[in-house]
N, C-alpha and C. Protein backbone atom coordinates (compact mmCIF):
# COMPACT_ATOMS: atom_id res chain seq x y z
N UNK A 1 -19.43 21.84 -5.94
CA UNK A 1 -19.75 20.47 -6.31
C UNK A 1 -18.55 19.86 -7.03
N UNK A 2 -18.19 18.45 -6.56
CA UNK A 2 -17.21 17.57 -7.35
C UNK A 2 -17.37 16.69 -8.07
N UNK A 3 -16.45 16.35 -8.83
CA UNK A 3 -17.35 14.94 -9.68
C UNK A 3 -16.35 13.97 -9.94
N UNK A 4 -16.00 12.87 -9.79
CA UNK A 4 -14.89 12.15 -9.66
C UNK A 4 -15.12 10.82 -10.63
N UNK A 5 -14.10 10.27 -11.10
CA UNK A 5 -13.66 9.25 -11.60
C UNK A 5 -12.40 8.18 -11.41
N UNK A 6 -12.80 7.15 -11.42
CA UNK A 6 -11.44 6.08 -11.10
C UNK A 6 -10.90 5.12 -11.93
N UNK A 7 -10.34 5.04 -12.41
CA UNK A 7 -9.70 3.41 -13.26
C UNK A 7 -9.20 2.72 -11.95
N UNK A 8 -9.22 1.59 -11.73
CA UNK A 8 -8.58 0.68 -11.24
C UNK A 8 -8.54 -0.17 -11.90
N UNK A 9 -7.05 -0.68 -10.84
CA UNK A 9 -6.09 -1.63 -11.69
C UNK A 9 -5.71 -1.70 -13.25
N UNK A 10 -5.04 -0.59 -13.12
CA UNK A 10 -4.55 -0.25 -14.29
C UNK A 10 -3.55 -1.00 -14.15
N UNK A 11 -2.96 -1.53 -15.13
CA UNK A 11 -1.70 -2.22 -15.52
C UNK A 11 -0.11 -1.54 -15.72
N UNK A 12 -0.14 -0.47 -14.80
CA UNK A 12 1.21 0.53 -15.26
C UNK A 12 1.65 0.92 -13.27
N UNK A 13 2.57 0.79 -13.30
CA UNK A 13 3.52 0.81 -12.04
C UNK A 13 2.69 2.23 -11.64
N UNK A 14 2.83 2.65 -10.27
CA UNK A 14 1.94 4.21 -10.00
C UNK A 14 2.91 5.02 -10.10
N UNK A 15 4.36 4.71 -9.72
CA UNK A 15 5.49 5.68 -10.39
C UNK A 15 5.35 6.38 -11.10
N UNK A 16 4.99 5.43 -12.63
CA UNK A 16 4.79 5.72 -13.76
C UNK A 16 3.67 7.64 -14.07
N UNK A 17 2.34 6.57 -13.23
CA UNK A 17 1.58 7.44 -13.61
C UNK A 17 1.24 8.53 -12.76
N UNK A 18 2.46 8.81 -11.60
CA UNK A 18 2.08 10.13 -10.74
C UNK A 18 2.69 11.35 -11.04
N UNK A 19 3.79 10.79 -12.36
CA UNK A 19 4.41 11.97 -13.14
C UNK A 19 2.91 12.47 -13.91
N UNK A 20 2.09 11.69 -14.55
CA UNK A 20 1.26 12.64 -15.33
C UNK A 20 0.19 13.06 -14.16
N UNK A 21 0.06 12.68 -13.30
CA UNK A 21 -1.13 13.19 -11.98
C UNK A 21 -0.38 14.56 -11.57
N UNK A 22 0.72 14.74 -11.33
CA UNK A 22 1.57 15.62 -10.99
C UNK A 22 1.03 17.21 -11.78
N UNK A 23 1.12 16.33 -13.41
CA UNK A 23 1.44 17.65 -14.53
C UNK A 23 0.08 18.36 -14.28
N UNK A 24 -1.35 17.62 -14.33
CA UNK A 24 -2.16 18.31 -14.21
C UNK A 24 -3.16 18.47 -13.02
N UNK A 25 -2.51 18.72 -11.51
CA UNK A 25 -3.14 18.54 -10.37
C UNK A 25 -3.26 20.21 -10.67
N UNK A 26 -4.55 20.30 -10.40
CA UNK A 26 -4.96 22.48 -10.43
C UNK A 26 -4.41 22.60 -11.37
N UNK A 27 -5.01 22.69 -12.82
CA UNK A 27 -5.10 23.15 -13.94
C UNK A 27 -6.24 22.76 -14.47
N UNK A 28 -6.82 24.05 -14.92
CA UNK A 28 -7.83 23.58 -16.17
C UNK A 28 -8.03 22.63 -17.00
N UNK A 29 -9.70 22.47 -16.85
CA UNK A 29 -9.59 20.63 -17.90
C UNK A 29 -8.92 20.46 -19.05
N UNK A 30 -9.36 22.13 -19.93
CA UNK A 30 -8.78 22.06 -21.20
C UNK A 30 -7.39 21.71 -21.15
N UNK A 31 -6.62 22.90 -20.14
CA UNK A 31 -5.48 22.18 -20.36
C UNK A 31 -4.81 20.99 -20.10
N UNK A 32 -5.29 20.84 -19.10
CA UNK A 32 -4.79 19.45 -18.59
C UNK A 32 -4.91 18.71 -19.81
N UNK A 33 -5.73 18.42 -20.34
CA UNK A 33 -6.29 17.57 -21.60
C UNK A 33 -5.51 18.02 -22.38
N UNK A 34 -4.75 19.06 -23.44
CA UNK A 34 -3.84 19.35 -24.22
C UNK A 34 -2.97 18.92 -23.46
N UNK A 35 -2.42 18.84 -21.92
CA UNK A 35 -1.60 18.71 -21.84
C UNK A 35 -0.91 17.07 -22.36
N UNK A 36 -1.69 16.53 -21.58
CA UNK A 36 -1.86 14.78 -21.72
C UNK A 36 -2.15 14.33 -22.88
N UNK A 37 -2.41 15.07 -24.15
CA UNK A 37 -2.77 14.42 -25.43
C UNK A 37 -1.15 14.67 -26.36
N UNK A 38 -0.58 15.79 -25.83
CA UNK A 38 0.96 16.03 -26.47
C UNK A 38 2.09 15.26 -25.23
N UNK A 39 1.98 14.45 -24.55
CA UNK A 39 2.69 14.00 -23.67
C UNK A 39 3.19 12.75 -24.29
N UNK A 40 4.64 12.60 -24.69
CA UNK A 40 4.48 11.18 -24.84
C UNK A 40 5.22 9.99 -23.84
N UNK A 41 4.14 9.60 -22.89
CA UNK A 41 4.14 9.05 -21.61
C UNK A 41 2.89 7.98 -21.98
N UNK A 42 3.28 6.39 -21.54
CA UNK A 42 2.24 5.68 -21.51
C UNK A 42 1.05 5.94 -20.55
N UNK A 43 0.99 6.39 -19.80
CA UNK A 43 0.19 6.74 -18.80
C UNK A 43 -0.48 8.03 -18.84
N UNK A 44 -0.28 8.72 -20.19
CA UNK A 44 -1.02 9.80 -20.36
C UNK A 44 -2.42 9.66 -21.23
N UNK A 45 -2.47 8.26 -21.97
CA UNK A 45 -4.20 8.34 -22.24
C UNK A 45 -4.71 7.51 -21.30
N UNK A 46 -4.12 6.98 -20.17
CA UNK A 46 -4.84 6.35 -18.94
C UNK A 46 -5.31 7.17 -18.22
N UNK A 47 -4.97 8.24 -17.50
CA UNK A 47 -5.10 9.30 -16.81
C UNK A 47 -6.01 10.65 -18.18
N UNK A 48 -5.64 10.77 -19.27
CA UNK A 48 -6.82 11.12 -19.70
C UNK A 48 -8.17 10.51 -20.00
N UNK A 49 -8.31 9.48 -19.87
CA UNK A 49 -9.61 8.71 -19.99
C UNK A 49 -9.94 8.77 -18.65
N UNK A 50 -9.72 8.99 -17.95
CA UNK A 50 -9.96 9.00 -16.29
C UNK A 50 -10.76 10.23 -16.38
N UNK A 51 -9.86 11.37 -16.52
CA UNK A 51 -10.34 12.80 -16.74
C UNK A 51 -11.28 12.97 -17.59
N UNK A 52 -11.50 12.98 -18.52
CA UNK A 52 -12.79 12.33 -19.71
C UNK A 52 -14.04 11.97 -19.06
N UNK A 53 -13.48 11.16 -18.15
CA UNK A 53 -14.93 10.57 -17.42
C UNK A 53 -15.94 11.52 -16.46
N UNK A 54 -14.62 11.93 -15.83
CA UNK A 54 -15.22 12.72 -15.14
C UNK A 54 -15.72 14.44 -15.29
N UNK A 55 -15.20 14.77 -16.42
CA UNK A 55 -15.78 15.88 -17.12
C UNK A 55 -17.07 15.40 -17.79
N UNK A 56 -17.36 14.18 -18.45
CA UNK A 56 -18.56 13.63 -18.32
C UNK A 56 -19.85 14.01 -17.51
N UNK A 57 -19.01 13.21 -16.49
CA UNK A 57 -19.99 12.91 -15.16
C UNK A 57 -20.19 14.56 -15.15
N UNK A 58 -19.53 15.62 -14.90
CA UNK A 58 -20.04 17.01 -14.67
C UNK A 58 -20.95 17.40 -15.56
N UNK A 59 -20.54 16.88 -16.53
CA UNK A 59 -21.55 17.42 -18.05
C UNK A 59 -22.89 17.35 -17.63
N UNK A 60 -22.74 16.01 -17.24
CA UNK A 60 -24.72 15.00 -17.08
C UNK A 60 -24.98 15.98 -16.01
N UNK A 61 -24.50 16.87 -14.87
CA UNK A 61 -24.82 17.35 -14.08
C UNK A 61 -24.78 18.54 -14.24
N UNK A 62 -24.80 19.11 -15.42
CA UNK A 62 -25.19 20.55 -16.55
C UNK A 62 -24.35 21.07 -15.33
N UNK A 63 -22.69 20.87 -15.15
CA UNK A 63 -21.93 21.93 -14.64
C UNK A 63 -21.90 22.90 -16.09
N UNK A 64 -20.90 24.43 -15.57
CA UNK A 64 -20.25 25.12 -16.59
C UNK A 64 -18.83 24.62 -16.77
N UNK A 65 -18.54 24.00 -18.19
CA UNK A 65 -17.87 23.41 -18.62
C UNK A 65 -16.42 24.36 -18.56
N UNK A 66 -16.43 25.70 -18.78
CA UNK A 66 -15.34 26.35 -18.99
C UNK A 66 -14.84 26.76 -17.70
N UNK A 67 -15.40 26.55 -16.28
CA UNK A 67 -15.02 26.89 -14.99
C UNK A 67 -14.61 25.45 -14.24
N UNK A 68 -14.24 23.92 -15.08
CA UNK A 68 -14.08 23.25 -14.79
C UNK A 68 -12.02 22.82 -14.69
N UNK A 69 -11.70 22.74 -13.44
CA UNK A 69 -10.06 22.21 -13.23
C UNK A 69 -9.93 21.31 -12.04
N UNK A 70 -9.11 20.49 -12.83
CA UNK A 70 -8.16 19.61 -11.65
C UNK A 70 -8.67 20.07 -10.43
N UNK A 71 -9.14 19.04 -9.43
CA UNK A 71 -9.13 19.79 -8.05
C UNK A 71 -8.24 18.55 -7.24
N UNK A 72 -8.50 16.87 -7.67
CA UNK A 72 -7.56 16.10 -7.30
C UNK A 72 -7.00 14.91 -7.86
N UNK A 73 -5.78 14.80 -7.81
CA UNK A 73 -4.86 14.00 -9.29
C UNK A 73 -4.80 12.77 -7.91
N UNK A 74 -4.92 11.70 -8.22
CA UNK A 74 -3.98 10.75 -7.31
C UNK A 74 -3.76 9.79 -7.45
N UNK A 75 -2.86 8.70 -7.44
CA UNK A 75 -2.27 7.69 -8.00
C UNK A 75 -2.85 6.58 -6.37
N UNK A 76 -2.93 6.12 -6.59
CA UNK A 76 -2.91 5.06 -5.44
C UNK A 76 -2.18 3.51 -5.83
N UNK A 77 -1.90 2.76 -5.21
CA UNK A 77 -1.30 1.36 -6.11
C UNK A 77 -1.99 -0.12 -5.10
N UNK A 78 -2.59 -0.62 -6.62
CA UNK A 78 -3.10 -1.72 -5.98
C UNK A 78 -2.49 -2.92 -5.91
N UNK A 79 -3.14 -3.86 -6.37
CA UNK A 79 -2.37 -5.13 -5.96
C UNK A 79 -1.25 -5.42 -7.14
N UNK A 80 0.05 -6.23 -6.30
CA UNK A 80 0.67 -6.56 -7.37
C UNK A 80 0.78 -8.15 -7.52
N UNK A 81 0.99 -7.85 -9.35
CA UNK A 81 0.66 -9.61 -9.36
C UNK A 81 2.62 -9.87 -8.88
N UNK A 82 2.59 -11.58 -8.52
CA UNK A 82 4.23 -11.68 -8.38
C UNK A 82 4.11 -12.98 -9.24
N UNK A 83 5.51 -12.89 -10.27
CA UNK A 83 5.98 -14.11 -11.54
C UNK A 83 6.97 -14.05 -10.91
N UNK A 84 7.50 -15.40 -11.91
CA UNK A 84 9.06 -15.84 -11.76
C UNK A 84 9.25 -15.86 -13.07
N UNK A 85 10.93 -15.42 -13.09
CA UNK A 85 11.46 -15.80 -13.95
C UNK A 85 12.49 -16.79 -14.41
N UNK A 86 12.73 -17.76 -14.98
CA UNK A 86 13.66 -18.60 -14.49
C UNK A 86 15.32 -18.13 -14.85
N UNK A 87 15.96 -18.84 -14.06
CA UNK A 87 17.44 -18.42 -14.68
C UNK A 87 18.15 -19.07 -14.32
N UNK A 88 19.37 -18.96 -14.48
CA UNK A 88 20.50 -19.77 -14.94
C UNK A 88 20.89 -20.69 -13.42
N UNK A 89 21.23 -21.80 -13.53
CA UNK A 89 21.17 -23.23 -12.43
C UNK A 89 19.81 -23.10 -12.04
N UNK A 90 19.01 -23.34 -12.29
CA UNK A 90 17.99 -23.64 -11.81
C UNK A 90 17.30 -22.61 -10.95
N UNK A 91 17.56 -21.24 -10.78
CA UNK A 91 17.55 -20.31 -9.77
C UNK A 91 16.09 -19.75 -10.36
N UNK A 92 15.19 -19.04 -9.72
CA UNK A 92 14.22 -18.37 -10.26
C UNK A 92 14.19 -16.99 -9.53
N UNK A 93 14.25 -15.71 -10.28
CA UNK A 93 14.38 -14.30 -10.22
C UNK A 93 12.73 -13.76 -10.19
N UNK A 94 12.54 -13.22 -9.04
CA UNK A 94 10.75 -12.58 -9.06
C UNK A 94 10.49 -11.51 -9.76
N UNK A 95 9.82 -11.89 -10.25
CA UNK A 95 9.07 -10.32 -10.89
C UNK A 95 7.86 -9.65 -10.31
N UNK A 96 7.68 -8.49 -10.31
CA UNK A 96 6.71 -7.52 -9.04
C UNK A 96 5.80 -6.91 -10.53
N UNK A 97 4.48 -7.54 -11.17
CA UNK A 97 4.10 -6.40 -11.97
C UNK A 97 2.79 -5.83 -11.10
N UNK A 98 3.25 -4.66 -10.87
CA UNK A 98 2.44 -3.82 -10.62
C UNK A 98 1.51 -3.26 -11.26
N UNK A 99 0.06 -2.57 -10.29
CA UNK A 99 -0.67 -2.04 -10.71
C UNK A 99 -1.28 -0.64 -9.77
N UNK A 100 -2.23 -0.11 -10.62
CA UNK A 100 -2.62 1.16 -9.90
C UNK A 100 -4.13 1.80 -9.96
N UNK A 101 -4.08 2.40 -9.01
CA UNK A 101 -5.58 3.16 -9.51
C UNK A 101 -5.79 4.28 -9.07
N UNK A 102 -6.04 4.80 -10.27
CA UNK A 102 -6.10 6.41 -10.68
C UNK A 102 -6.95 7.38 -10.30
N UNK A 103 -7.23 8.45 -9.45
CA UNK A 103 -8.36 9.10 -9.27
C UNK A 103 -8.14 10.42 -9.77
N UNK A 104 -9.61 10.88 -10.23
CA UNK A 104 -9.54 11.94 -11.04
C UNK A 104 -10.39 12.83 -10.36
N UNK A 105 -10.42 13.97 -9.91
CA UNK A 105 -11.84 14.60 -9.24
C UNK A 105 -11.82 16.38 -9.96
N UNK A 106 -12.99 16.68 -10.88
CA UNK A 106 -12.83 17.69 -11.43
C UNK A 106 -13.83 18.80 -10.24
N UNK A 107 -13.62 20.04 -10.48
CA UNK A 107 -14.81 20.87 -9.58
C UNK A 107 -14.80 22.46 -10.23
N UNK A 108 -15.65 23.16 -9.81
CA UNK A 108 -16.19 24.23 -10.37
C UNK A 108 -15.30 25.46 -9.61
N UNK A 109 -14.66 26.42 -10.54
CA UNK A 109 -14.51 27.56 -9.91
C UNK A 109 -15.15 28.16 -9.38
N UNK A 110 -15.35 29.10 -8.43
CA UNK A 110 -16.04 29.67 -7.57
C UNK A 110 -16.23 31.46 -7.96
């Protein structure tokens, strides 16, 4: 059994946050969770609140909490907003802020 969670449209480039999807894809919740709480990466209490959730969601479904790891990290990227910036003669320079959304899917050792 799996149990999954998503943020979307998070406000952080998916670049950003597939370094911390990376660190804890197949690893234990605990660790994963130490891992991401000593990380200092903006995108590491985004992706732990993701994970949070979904150790949750297992909870309500009286999994065993200590046989619970990473089964899938994934960054996906959603829409981006597009600004301008203005600049010099009259010229205007675009800006791309991106966004993303995060999936978290925890599951039971076997």
């Amino acid at each position: 059994m799996a149990w999954n969670a998503v943020h979307k449209f998070a406000r952080i480039s998916p670049r950003k946050v597939r370094l911390m999807a990376d660190l804890i894809r197949g690893r234990n919740v605990q660790d994963a969770l130490n891992i991401l709480k000593f990380t200092p990466n903006r995108a590491a209490p985004m992706v732990s609140k993701v994970l949070t959730s979904a150790v949750a969601s297992a909870n309500e479904a009286e999994a065993t909490m200590d046989s619970l790891y990473v089964q899938v990290a994934r960054v996906d990227e959603g829409p981006t907003m597009k600004r301008f910036r203005p600049k010099d003669r009259g010229r205007a320079h675009s800006i791309l802020k991106r966004t993303s959304h995060i999936h978290v899917t925890v599951e039971q050792n076997k």
